[in-house]
Protein backbone atom coordinates (compact mmCIF):
# COMPACT_ATOMS: atom_id res chain seq x y z
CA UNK A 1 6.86 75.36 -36.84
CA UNK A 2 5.24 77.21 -34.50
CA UNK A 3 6.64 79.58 -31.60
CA UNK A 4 5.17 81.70 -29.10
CA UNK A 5 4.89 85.34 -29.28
CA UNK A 6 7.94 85.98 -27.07
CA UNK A 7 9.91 83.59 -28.27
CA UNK A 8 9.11 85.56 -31.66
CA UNK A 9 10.19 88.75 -30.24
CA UNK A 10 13.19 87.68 -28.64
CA UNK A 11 14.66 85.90 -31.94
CA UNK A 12 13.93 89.56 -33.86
CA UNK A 13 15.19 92.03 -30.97
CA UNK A 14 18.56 89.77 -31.34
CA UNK A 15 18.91 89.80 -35.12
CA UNK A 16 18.15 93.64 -34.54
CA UNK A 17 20.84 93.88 -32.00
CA UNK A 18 23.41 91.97 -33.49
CA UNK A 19 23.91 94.37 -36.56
CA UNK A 20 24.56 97.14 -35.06
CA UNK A 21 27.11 95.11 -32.42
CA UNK A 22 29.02 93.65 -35.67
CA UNK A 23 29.59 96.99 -37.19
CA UNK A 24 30.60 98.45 -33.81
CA UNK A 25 32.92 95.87 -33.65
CA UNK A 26 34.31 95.63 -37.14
CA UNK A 27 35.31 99.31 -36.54
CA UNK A 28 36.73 98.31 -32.96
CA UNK A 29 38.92 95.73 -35.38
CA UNK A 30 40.33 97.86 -37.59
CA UNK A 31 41.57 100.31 -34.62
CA UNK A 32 42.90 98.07 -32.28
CA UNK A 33 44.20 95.09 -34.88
CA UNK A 34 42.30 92.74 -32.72
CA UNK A 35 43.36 89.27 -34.06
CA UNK A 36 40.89 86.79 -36.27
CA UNK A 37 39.11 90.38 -36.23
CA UNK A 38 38.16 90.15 -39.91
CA UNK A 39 36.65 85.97 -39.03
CA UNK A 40 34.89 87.29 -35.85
CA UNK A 41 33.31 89.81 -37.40
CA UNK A 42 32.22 87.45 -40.48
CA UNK A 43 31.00 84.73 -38.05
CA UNK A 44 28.46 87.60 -36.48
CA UNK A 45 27.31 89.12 -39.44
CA UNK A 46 26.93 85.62 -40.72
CA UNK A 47 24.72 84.46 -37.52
CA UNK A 48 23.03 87.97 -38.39
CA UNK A 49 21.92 86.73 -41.57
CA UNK A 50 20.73 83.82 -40.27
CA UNK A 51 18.51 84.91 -37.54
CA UNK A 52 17.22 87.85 -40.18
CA UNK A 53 16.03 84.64 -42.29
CA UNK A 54 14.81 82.86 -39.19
CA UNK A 55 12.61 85.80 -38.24
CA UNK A 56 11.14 86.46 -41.93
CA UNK A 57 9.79 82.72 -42.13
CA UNK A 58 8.13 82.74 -38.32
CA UNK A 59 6.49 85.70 -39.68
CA UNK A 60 5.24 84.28 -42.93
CA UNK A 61 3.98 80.88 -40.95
CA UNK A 62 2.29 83.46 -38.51
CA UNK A 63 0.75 85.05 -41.12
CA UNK A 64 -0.64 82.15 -42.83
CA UNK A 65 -1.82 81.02 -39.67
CA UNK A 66 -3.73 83.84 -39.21
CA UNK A 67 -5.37 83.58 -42.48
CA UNK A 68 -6.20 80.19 -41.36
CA UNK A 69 -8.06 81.20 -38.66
CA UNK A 70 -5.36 80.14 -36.14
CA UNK A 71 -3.88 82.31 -33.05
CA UNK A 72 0.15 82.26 -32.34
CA UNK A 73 0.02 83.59 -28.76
């Protein structure tokens, strides 16, 4: 699987993003008793998680790639 630099960038600078978001709005929860807080907040931290992985594996592949003698940009 191969994506393009940006693409790359854009996928981490969310999963970066999103963290501190969820915990901002975990505490938000708690104060206000917004309701399906608790599921909202599980359903972003859970999407977190996911794009984390997603980023770690376009890195390996780019990696390899360069090893390979190939260019990602």
């Amino acid at each position: 699987m191969k994506v393009s630099n940006r693409t790359y960038d854009v996928i981490k600078f969310i999963a970066l993003l999103v963290a501190p978001i969820c915990t901002f709005f975990a505490a938000l929860v708690e104060i206000w008793g917004i309701p399906y807080g608790p599921q909202i907040v599980a359903t972003i931290a859970a999407l977190d998680t996911l794009l984390g992985a997603v980023v770690i594996i376009l890195k390996n592949i780019y990696e390899k790639s360069l090893k390979g003698g190939e260019d990602n940009g």
